[in-house]
N, C-alpha and C. Protein backbone atom coordinates (compact mmCIF):
# COMPACT_ATOMS: atom_id res chain seq x y z
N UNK A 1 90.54 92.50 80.63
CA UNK A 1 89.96 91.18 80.43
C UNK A 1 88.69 91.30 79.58
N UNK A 2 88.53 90.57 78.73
CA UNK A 2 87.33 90.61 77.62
C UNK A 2 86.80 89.52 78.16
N UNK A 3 85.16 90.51 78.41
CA UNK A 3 84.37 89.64 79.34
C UNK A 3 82.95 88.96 78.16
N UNK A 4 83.05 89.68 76.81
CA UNK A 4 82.06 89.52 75.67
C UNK A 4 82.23 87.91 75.40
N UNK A 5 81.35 87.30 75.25
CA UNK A 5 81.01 85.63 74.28
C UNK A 5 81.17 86.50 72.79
N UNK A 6 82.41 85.59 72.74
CA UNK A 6 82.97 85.61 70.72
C UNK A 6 82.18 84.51 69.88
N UNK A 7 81.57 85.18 69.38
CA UNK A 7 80.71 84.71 68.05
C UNK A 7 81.12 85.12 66.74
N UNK A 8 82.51 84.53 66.58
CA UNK A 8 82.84 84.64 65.33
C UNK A 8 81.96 84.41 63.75
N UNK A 9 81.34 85.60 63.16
CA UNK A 9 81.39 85.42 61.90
C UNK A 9 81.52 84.87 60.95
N UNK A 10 82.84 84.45 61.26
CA UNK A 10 83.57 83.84 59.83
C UNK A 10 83.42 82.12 59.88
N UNK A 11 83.17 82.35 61.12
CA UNK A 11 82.58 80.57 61.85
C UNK A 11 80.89 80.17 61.65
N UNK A 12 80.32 81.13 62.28
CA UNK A 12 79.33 80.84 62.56
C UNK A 12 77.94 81.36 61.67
N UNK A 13 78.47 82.00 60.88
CA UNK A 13 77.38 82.35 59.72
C UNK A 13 78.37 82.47 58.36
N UNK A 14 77.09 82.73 57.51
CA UNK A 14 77.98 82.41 56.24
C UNK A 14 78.06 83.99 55.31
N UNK A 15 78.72 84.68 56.23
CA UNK A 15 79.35 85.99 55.99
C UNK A 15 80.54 86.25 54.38
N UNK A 16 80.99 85.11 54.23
CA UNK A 16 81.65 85.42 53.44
C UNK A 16 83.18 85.69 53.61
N UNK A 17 83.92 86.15 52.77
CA UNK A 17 85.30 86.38 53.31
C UNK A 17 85.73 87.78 53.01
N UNK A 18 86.72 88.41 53.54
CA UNK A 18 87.68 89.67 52.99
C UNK A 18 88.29 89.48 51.63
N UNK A 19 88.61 90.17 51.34
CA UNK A 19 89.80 90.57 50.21
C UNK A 19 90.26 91.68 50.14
N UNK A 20 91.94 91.58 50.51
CA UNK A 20 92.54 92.72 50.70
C UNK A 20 92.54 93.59 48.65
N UNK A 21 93.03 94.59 49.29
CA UNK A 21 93.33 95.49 47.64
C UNK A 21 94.72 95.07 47.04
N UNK A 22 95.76 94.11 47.91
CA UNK A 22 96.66 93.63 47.43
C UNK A 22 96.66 92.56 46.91
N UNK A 23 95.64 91.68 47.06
CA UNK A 23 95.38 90.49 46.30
C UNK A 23 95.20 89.36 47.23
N UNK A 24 94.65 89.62 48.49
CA UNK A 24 94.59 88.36 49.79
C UNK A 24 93.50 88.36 49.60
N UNK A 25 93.16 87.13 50.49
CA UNK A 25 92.24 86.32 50.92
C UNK A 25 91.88 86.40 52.30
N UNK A 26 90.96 87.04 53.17
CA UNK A 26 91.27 87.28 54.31
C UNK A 26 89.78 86.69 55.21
N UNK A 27 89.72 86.21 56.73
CA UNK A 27 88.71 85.40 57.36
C UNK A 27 87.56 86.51 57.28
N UNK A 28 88.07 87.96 56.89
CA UNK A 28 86.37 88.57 57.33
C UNK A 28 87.20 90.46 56.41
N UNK A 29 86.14 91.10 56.07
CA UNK A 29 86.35 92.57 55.41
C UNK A 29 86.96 93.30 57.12
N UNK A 30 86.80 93.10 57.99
CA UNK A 30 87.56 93.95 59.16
C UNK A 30 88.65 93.68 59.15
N UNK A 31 89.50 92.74 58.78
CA UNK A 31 91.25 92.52 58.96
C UNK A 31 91.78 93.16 58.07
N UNK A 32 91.27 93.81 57.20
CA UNK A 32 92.00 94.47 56.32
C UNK A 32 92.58 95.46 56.53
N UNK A 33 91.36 96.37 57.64
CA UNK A 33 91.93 97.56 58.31
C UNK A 33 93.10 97.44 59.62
N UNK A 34 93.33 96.48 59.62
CA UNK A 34 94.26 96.07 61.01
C UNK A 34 95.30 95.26 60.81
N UNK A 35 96.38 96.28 61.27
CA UNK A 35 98.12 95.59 60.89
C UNK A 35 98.09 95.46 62.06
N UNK A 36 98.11 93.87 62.33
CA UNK A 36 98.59 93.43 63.72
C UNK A 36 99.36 92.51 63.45
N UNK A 37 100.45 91.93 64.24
CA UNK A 37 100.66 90.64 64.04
C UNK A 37 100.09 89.56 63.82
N UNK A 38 98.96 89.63 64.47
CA UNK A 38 97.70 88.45 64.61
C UNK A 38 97.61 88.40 63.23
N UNK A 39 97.36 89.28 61.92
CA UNK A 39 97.27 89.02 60.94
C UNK A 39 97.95 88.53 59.70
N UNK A 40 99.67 89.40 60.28
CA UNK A 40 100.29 89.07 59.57
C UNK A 40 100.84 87.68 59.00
N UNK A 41 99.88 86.75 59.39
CA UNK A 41 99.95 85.37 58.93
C UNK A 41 99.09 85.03 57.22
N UNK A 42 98.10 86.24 57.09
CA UNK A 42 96.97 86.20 56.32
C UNK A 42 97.76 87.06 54.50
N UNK A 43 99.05 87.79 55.02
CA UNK A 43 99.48 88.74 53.81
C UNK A 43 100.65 87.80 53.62
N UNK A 44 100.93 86.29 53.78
CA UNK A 44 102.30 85.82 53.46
C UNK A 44 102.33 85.52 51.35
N UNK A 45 103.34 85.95 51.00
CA UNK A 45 103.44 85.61 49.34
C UNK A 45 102.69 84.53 49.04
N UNK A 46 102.50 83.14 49.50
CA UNK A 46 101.95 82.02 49.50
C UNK A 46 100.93 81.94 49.64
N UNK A 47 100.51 83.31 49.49
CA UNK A 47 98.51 83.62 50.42
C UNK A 47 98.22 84.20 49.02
N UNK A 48 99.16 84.93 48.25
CA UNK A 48 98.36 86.01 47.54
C UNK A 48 97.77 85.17 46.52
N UNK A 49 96.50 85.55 46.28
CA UNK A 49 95.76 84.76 44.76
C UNK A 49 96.04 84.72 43.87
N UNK A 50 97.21 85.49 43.33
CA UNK A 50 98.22 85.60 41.97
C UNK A 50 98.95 84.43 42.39
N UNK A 51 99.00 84.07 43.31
CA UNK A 51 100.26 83.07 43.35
C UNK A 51 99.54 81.52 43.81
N UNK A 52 98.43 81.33 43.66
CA UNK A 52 97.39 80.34 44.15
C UNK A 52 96.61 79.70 43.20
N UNK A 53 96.76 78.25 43.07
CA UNK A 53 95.95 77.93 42.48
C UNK A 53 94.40 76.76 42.71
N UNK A 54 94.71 76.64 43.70
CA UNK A 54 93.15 75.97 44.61
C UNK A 54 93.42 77.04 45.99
N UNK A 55 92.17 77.53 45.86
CA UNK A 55 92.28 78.34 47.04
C UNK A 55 92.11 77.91 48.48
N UNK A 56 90.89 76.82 48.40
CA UNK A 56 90.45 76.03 49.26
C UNK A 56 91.95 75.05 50.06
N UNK A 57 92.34 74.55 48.72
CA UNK A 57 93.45 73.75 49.56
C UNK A 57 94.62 74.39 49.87
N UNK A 58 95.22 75.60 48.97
CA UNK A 58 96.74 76.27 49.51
C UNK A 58 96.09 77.34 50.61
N UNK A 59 94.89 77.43 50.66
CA UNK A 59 95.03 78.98 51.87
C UNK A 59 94.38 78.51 52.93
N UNK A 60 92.65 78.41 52.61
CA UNK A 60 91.82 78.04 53.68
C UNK A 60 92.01 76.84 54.54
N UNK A 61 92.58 75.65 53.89
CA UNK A 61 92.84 74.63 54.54
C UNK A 61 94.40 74.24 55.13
N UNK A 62 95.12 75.77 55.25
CA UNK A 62 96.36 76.01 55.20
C UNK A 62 96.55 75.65 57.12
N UNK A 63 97.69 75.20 57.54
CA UNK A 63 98.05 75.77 59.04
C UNK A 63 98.02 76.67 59.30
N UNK A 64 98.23 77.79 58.82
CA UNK A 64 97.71 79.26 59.46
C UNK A 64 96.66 79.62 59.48
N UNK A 65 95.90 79.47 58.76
CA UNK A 65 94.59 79.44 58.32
C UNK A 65 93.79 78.65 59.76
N UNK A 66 93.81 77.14 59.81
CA UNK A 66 93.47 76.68 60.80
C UNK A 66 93.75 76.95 62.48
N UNK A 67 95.17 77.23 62.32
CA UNK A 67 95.41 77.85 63.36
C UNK A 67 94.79 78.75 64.10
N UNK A 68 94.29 79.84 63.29
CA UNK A 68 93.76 81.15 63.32
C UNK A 68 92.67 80.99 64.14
N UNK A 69 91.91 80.14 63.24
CA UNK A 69 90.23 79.02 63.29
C UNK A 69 90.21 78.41 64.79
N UNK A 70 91.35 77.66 64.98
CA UNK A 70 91.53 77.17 66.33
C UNK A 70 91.26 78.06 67.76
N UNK A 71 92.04 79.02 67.25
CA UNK A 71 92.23 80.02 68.79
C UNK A 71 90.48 80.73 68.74
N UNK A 72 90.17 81.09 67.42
CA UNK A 72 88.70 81.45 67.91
C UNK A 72 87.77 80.23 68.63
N UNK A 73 87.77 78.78 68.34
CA UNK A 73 87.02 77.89 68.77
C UNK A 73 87.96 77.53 70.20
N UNK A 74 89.14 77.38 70.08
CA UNK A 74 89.60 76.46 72.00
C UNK A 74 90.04 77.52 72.39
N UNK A 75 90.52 78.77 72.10
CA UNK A 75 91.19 79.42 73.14
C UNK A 75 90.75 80.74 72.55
N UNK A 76 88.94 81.56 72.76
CA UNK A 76 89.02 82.38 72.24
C UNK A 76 89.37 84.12 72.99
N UNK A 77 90.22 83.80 74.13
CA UNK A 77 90.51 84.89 75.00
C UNK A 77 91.92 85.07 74.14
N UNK A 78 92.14 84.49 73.51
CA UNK A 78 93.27 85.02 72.72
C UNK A 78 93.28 85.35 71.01
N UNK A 79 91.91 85.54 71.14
CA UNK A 79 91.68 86.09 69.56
C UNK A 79 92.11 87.79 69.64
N UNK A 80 92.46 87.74 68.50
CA UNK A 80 92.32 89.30 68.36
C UNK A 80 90.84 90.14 68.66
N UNK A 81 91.91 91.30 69.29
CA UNK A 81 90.67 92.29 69.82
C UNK A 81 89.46 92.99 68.59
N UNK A 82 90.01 92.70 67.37
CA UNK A 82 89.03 93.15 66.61
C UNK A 82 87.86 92.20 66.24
N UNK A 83 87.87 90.80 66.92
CA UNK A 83 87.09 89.99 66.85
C UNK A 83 86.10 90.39 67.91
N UNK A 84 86.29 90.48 69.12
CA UNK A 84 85.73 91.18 69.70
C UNK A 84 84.83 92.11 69.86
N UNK A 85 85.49 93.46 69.01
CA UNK A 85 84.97 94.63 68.89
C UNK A 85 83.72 93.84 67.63
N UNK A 86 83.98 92.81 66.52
CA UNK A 86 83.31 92.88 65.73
C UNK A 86 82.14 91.65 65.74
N UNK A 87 82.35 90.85 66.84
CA UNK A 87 82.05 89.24 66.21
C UNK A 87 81.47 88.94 68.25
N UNK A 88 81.49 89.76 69.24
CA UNK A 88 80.93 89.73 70.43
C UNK A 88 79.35 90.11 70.51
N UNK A 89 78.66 88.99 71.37
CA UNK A 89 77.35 89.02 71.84
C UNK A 89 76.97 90.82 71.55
N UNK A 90 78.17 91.20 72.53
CA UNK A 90 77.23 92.87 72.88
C UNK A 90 78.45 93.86 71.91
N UNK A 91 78.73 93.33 70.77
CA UNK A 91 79.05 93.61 69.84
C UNK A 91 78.20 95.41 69.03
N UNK A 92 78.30 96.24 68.79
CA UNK A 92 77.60 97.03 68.01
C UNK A 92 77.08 96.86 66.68
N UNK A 93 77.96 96.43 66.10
CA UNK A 93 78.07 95.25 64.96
C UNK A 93 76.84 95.15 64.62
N UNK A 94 75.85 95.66 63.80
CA UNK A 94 74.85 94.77 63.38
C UNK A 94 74.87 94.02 61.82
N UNK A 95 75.63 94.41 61.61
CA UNK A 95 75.85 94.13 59.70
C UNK A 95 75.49 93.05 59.55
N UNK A 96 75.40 91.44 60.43
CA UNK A 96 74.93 90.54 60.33
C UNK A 96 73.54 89.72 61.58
N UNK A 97 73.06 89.12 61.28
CA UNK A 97 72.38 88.89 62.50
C UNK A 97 72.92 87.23 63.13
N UNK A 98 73.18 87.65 64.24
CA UNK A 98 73.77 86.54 65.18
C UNK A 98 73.00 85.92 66.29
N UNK A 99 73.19 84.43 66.82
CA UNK A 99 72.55 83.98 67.28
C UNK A 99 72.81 84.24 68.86
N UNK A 100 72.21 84.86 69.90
CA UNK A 100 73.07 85.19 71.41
C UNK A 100 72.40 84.50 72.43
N UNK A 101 72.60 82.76 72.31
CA UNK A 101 73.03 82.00 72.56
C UNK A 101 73.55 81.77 73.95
């Protein structure tokens, strides 16, 4: 049971985004290293930036995209564990400074 307050990053400060080396668009530079299912929503053909032409409206404002967004804000016991490891109160994480709230 993950007992850490998720303070997502990609929400709550203005961190910026990933980009994979294949040509994605990704919520944060840590998903890149992690083939999970949880992600595999983020590498679909329809994602890649060769194949995109408003990014804002075909990716970020996409259902998966929001989806994603969702489970960190209403249901964040079901975020991925690397949110956790990266984006929690007692996080090690210092690369950004967060508010602990």
């Amino acid at each position: 049971m993950l007992n850490n307050k998720l303070l997502p990053k990609c929400l709550y400060q203005d961190a910026g985004f990933g980009y994979s080396a294949k040509g994605y668009i990704l919520p944060c530079c840590w998903v890149e290293d992690v083939v999970t299912n949880e992600f595999k929503i983020f590498y679909q053909e329809k994602f890649k930036l060769s194949n995109v032409e408003d990014v804002e409206k075909e990716i970020l404002n996409s259902k998966e995209w929001s989806d994603f967004y969702k489970i960190l804000i209403e249901t964040p016991e079901k975020a991925p564990i690397i949110c956790y490891k990266q984006c929690s109160i007692d996080s090690k994480n210092d690369k950004y400074e967060i508010m602990k709230e």
